[in-house]
Structure formats: structure tokens, C-alpha cells
C-alpha atoms as a PDB file:
ATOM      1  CA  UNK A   1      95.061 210.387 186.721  1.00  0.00           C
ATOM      2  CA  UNK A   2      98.208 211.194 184.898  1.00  0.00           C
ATOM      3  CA  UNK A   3      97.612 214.561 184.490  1.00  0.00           C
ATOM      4  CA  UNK A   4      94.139 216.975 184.557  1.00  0.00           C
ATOM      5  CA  UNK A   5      92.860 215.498 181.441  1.00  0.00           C
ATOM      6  CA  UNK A   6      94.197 211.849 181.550  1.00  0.00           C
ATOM      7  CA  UNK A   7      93.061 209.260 183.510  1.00  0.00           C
ATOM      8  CA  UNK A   8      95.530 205.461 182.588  1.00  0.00           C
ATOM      9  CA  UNK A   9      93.843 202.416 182.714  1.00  0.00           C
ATOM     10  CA  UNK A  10      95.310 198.674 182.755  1.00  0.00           C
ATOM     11  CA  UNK A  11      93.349 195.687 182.758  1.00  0.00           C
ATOM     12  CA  UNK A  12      94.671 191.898 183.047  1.00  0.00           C
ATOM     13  CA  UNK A  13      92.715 189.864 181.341  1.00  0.00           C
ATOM     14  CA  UNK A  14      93.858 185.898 181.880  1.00  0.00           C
ATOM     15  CA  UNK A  15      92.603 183.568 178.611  1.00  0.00           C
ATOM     16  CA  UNK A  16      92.418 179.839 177.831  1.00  0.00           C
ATOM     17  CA  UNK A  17      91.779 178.044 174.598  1.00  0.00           C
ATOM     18  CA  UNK A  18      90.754 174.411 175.166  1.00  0.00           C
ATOM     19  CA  UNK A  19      90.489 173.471 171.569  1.00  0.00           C
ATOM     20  CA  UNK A  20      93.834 172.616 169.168  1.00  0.00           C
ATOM     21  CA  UNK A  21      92.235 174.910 166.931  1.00  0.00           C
ATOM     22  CA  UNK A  22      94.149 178.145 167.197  1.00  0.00           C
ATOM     23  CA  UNK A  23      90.900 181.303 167.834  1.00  0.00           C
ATOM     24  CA  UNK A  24      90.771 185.071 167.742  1.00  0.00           C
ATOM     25  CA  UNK A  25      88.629 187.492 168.899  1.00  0.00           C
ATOM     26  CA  UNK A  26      88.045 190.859 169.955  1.00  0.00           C
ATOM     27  CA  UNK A  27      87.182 192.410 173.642  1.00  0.00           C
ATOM     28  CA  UNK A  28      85.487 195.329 174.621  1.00  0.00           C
ATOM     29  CA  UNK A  29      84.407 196.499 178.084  1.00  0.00           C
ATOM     30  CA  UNK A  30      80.428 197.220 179.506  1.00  0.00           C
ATOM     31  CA  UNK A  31      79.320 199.004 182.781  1.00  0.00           C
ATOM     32  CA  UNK A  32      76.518 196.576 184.275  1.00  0.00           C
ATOM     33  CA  UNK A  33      74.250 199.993 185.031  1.00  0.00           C
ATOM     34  CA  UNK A  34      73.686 202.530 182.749  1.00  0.00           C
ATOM     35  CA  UNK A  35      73.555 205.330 185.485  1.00  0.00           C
ATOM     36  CA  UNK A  36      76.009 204.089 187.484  1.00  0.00           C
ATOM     37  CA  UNK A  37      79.255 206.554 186.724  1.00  0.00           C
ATOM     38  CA  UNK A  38      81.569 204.999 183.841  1.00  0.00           C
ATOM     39  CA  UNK A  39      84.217 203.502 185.115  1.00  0.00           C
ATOM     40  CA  UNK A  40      84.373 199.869 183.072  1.00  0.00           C
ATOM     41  CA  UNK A  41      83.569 201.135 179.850  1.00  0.00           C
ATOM     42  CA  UNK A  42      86.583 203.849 179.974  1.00  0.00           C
ATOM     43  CA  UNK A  43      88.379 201.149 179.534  1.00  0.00           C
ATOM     44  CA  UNK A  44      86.962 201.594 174.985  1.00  0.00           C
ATOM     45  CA  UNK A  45      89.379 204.153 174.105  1.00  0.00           C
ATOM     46  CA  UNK A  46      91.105 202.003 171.830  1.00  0.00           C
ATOM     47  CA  UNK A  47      88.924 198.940 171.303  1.00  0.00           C
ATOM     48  CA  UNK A  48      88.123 196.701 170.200  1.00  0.00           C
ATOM     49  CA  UNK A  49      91.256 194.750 171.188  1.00  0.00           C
ATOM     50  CA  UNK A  50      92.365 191.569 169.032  1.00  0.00           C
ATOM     51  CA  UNK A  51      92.810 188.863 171.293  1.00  0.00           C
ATOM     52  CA  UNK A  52      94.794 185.861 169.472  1.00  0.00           C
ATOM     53  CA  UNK A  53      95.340 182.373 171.200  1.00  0.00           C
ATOM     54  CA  UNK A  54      97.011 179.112 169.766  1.00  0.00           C
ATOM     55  CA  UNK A  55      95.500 175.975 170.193  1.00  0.00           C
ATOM     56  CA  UNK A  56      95.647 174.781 173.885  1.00  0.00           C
ATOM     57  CA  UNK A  57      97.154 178.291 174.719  1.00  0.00           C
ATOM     58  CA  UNK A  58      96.449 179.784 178.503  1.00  0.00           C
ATOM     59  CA  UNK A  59      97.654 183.475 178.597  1.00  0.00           C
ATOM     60  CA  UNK A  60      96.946 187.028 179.741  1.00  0.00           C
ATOM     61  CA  UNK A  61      96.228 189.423 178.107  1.00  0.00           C
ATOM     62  CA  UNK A  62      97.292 193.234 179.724  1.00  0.00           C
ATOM     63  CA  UNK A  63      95.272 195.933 178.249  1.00  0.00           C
ATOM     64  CA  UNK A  64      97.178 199.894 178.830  1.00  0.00           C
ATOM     65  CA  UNK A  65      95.137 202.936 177.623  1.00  0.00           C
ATOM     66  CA  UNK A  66      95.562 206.472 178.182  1.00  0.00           C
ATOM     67  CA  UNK A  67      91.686 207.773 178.359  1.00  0.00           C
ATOM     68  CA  UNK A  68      90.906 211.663 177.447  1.00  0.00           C
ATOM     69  CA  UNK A  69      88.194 212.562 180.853  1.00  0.00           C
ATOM     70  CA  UNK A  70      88.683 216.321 179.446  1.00  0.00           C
ATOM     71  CA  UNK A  71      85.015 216.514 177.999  1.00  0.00           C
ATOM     72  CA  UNK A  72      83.507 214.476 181.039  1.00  0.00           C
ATOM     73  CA  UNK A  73      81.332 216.416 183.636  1.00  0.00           C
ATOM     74  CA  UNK A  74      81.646 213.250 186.128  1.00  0.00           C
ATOM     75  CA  UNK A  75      84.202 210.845 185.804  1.00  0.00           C
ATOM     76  CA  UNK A  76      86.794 208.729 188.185  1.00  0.00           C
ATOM     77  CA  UNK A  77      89.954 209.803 189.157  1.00  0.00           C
ATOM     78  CA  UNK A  78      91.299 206.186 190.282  1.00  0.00           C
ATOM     79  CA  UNK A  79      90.099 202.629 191.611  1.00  0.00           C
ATOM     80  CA  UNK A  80      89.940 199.567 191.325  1.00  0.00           C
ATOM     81  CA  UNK A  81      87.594 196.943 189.731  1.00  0.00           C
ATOM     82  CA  UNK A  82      87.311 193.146 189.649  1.00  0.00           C
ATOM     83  CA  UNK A  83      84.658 190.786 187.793  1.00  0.00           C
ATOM     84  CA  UNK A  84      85.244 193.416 184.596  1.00  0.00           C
ATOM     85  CA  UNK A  85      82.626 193.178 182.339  1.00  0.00           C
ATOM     86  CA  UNK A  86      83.876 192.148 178.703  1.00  0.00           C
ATOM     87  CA  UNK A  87      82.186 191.490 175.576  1.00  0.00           C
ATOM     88  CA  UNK A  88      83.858 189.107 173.556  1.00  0.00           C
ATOM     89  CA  UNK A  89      83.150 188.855 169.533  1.00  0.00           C
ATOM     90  CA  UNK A  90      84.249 186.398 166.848  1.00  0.00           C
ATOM     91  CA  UNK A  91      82.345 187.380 163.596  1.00  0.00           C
ATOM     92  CA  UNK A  92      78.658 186.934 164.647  1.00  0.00           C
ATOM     93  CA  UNK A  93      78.839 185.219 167.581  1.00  0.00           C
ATOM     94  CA  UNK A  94      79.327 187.664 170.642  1.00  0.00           C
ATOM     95  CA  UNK A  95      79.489 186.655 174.467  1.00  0.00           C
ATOM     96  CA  UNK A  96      78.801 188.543 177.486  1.00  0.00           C
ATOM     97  CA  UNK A  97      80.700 187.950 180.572  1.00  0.00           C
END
């Protein structure tokens, strides 16, 4: 928590395009449970996020958002998370890891 309101979030995200075809896409973030607490899915603010890779390109992708908890009854006030669940979308085709 920055402050009473705010809660920061930052995500690394590491990417790697195996074609020479250059690809874009956006990400957004899932909680696996829907009555677990939302903790993943905080991480929306500001998506969806354009991801952009050049052919052959590895890279990682850091995700900052300042995230508004004001109007939330229950909600974190820090942690940690690995294995984030992502949604990735290029027109119509969407993946869920």
C-alpha cells in the first residue's frame, strides 16, 4: 500500500517470439477462483497492456500500476504471487495461461 487508498502493483512478465515474423498482443490478468480474494486481477487497472515483440525477440515485459482499493470491502494490502494468470489476445484468438 502506498497510501490508505492505493495499493502498487508490478508484474515481470518475461516473453519470447520464435517466429521472424514480428507479433503483438495484449495481456490481461485472471484470479483462478472466483471467491478467492482478488489479488491477480488487481493487477486490470490499466489493461489491457500492448505487448509488442520483433521477430526472434526474448524480452520482459514490467507491468507498474497504481490500483484505487478505496471502494473495496476486502482487499490485499501486499504479497507476493508467482505462476500469474494472464490472458493473452491477438484479434480473435485468445490464450489462457
Amino acid at each position: 500500500m502506498t497510501n490508505e487508498t492505493t495499493l502498487h502493483g508490478e508484474c515481470e512478465l518475461p516473453f519470447e517470439n520464435y517466429s521472424k515474423d514480428d507479433a503483438q498482443f495484449t495481456i490481461e490478468f485472471f484470479d483462478e477462483y472466483e471467491d478467492d480474494v482478488k489479488m491477480i486481477s488487481l493487477m486490470n487497472t490499466d489493461s489491457p497492456y500492448e505487448v509488442r515483440l520483433r521477430g526472434k525477440e526474448r524480452k520482459r515485459v514490467k507491468i507498474d500500476t497504481d490500483i484505487d482499493v478505496s471502494q473495496m470491502e476486502n482487499h490485499i494490502e501486499s504479497g507476493d504471487s508467482w505462476n500469474m494468470n494472464i490472458i493473452i489476445k491477438s484479434g480473435e484468438r485468445i490464450r489462457k495461461l
